[in-house]
PDB file of N, CA and C in Angstrom:
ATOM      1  N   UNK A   1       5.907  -0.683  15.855  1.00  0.00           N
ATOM      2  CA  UNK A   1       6.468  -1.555  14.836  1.00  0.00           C
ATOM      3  C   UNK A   1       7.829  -0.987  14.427  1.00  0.00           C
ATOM      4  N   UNK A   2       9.012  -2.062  14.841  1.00  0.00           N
ATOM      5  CA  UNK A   2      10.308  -1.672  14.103  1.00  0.00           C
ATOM      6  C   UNK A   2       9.977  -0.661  12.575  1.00  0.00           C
ATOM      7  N   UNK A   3      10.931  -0.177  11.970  1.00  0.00           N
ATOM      8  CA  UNK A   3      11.599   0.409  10.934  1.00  0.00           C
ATOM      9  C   UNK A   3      11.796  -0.782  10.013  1.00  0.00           C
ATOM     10  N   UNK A   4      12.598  -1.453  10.821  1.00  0.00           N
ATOM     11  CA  UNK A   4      12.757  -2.615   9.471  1.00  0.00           C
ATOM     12  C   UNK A   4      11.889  -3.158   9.149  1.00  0.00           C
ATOM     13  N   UNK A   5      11.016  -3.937   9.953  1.00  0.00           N
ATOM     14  CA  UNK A   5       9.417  -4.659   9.976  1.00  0.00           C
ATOM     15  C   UNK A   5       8.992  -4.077   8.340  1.00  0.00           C
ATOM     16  N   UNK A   6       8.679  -2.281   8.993  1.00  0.00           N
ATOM     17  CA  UNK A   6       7.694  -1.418   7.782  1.00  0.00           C
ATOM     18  C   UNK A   6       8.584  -1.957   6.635  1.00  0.00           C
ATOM     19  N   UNK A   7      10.050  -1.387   6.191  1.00  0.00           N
ATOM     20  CA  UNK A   7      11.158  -1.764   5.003  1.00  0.00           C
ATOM     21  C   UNK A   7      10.508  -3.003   4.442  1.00  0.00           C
ATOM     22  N   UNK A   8      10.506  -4.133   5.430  1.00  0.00           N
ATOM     23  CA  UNK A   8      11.023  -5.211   5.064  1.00  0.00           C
ATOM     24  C   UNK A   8       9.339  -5.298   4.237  1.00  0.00           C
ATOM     25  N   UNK A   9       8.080  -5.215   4.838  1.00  0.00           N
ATOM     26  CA  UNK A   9       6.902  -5.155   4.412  1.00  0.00           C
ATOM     27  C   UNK A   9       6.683  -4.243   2.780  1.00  0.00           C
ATOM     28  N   UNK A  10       6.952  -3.278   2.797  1.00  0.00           N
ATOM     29  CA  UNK A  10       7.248  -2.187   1.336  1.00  0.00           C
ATOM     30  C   UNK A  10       8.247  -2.929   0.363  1.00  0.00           C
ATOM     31  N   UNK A  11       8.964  -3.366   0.806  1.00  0.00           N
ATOM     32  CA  UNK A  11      10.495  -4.358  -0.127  1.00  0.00           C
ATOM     33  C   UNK A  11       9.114  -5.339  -0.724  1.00  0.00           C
ATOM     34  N   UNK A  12       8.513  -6.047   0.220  1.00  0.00           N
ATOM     35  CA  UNK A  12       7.743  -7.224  -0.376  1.00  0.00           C
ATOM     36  C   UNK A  12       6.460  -6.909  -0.838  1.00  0.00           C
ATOM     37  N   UNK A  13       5.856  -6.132  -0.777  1.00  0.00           N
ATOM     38  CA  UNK A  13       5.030  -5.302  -1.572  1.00  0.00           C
ATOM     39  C   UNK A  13       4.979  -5.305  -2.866  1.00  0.00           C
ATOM     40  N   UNK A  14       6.214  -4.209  -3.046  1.00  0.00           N
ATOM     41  CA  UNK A  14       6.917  -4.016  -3.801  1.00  0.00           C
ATOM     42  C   UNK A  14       6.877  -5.171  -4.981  1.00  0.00           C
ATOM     43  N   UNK A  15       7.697  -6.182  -4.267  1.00  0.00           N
ATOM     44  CA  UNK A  15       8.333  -7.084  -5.711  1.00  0.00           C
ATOM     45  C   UNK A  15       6.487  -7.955  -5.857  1.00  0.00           C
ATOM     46  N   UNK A  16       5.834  -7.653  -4.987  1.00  0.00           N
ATOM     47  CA  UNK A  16       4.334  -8.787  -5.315  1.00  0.00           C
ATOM     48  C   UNK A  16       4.011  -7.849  -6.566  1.00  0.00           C
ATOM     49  N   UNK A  17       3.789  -6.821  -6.291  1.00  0.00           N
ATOM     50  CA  UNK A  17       3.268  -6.004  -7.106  1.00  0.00           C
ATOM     51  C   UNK A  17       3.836  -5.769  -8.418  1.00  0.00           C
ATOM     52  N   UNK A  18       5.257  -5.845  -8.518  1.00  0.00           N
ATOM     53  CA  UNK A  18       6.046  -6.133  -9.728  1.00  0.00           C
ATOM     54  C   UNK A  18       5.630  -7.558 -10.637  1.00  0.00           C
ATOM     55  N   UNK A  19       6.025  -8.463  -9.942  1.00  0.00           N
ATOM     56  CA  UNK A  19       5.444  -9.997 -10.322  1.00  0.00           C
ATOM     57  C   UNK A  19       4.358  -9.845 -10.280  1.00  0.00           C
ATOM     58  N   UNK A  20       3.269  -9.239 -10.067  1.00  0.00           N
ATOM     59  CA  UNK A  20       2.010  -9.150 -10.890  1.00  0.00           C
ATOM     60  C   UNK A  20       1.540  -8.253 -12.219  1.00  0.00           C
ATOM     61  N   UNK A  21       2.364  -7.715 -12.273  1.00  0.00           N
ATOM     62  CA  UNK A  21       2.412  -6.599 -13.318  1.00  0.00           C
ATOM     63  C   UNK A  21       3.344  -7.347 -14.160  1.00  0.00           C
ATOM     64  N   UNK A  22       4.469  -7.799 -14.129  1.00  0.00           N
ATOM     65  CA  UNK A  22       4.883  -8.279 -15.245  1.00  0.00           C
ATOM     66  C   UNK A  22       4.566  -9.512 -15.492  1.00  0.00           C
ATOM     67  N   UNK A  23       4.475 -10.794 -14.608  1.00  0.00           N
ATOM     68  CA  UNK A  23       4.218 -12.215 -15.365  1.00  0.00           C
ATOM     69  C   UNK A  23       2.589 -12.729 -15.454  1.00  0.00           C
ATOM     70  N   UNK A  24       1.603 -11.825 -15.040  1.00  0.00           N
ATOM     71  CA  UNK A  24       0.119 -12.197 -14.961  1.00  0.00           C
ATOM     72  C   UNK A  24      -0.357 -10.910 -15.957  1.00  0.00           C
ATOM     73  N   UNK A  25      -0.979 -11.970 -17.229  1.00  0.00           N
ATOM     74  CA  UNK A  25      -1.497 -10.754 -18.248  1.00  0.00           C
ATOM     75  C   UNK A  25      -2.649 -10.248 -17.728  1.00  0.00           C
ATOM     76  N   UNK A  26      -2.973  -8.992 -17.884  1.00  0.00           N
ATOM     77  CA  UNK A  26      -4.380  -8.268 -17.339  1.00  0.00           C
ATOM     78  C   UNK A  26      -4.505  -7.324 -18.535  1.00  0.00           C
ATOM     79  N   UNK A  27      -5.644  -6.622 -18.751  1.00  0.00           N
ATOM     80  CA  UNK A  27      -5.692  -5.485 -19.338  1.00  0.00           C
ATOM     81  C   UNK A  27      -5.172  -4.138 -18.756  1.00  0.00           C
ATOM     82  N   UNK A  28      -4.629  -3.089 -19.104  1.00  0.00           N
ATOM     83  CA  UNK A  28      -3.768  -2.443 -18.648  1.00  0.00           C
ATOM     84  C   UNK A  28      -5.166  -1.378 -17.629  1.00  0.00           C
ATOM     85  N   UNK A  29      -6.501  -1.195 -18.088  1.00  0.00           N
ATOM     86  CA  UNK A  29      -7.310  -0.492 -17.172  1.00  0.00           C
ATOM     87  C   UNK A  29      -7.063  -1.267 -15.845  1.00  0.00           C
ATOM     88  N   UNK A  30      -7.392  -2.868 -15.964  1.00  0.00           N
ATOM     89  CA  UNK A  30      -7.505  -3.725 -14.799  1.00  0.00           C
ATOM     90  C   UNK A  30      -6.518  -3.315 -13.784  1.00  0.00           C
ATOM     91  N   UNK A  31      -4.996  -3.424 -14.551  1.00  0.00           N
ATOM     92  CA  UNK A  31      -3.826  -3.295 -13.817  1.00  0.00           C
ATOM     93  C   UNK A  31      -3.960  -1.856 -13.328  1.00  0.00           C
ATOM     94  N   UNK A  32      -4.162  -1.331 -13.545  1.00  0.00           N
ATOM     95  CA  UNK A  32      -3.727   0.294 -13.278  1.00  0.00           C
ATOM     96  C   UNK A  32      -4.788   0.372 -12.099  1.00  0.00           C
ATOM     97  N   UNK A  33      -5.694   0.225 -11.972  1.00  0.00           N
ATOM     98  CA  UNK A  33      -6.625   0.137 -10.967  1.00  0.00           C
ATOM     99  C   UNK A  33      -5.901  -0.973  -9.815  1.00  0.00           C
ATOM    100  N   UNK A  34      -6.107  -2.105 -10.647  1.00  0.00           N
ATOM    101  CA  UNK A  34      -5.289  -2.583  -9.254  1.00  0.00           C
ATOM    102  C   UNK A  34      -4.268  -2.438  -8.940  1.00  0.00           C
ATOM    103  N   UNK A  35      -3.223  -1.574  -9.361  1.00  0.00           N
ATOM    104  CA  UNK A  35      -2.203  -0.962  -9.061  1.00  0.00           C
ATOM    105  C   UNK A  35      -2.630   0.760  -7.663  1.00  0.00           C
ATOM    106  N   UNK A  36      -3.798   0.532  -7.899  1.00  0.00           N
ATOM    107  CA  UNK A  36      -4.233   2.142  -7.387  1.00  0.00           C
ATOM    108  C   UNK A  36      -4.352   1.776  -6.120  1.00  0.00           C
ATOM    109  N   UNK A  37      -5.396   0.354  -5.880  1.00  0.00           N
ATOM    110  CA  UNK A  37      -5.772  -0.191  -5.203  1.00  0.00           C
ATOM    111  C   UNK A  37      -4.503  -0.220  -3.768  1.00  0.00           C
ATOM    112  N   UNK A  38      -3.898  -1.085  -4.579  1.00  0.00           N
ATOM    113  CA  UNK A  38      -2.643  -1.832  -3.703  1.00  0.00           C
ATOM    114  C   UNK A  38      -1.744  -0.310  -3.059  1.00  0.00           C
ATOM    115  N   UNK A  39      -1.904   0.504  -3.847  1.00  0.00           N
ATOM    116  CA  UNK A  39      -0.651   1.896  -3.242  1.00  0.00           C
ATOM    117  C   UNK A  39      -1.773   2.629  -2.290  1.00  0.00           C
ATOM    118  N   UNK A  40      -2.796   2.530  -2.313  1.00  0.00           N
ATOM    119  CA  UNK A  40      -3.706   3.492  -1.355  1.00  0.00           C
ATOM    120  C   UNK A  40      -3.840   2.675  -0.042  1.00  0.00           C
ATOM    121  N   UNK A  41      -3.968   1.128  -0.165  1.00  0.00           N
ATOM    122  CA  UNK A  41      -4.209   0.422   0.655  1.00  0.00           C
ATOM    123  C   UNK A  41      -2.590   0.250   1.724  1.00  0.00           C
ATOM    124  N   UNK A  42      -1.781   0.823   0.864  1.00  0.00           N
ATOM    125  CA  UNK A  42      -0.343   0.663   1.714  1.00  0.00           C
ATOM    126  C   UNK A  42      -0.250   1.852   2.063  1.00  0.00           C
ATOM    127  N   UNK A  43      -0.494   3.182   1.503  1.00  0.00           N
ATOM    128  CA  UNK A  43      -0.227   4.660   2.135  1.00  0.00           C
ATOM    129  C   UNK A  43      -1.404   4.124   3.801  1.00  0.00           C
ATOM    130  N   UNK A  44      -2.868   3.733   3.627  1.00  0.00           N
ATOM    131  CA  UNK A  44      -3.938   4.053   4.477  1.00  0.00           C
ATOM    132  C   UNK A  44      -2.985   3.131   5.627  1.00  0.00           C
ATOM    133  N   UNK A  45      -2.136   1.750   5.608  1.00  0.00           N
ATOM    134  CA  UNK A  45      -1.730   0.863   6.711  1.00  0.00           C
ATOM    135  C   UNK A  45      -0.381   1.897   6.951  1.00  0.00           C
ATOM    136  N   UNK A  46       0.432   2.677   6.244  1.00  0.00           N
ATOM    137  CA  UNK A  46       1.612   3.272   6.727  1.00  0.00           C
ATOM    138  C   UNK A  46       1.213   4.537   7.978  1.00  0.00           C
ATOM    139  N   UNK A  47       0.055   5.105   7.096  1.00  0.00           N
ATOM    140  CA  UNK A  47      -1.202   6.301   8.266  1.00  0.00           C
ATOM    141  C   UNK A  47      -1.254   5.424   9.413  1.00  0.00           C
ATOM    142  N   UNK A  48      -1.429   4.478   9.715  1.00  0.00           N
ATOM    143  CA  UNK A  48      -2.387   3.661  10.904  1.00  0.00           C
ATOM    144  C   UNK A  48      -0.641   3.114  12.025  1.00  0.00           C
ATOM    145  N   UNK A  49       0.201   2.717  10.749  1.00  0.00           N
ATOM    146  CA  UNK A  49       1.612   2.557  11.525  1.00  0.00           C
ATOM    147  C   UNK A  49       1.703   3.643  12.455  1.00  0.00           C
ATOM    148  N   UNK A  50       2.334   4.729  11.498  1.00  0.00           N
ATOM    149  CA  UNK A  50       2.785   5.762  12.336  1.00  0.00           C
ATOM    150  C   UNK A  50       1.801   6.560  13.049  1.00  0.00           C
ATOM    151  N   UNK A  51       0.367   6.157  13.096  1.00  0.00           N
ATOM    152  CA  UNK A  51      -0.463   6.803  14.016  1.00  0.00           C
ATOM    153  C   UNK A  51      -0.994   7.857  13.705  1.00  0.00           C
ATOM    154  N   UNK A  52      -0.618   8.465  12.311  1.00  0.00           N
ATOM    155  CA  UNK A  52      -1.307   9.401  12.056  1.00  0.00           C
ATOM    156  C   UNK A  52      -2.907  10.058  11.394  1.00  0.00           C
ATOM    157  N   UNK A  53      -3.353   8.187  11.346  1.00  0.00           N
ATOM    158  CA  UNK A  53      -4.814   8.125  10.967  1.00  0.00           C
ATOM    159  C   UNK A  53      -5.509   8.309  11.785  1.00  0.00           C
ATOM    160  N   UNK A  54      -5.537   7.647  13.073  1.00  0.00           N
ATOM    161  CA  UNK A  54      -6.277   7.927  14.183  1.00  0.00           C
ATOM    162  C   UNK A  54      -6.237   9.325  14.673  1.00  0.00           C
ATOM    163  N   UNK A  55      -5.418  10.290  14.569  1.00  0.00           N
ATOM    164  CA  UNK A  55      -5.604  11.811  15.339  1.00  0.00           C
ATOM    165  C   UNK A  55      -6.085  12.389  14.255  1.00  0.00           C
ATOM    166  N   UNK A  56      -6.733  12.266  12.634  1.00  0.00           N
ATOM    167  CA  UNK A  56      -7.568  12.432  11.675  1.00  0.00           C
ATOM    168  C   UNK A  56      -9.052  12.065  12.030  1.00  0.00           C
ATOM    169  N   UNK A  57      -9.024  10.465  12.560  1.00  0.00           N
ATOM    170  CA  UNK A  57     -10.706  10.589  13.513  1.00  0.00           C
ATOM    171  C   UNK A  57     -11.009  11.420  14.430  1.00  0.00           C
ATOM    172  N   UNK A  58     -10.010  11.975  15.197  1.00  0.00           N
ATOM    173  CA  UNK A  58     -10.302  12.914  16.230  1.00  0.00           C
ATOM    174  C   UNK A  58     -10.944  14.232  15.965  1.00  0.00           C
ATOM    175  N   UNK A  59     -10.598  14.520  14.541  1.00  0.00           N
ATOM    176  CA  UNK A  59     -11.001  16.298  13.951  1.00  0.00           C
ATOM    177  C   UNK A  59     -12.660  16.042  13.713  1.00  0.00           C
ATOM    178  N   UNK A  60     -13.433  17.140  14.475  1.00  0.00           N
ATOM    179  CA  UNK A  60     -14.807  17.003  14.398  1.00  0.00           C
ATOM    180  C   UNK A  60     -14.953  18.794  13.606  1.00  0.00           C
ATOM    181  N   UNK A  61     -15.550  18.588  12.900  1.00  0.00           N
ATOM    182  CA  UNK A  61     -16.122  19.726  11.953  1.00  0.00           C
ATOM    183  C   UNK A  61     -17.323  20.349  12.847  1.00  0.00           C
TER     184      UNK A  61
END
């Protein structure tokens, strides 16, 4: 996956996640969680981009 692709994907992220935080009222626990949600779920797809999730399945204890 291009560089820009990832940018252009994080840019729009980004502003969803803004426009949900500022124009949709929630309680601030709700938001903050689903704020947790949305940044773990983009670190775990950036791991899987650059490939570095899969050589993490590989480590056997």
């Amino acid at each position: 996956m291009p560089i820009l692709n990832i940018l252009l994907v994080l840019i729009v992220v980004g502003f969803l996640l803004w426009v949900v935080n500022t124009y949709i009222p929630m309680d601030r626990k709700i938001k903050g969680i689903f704020n947790i949600i949305v940044v773990i779920g983009v670190v775990i797809w950036l791991l899987k981009v650059f490939g570095l999730l899969d050589s993490v399945k590989n480590i056997t204890i």
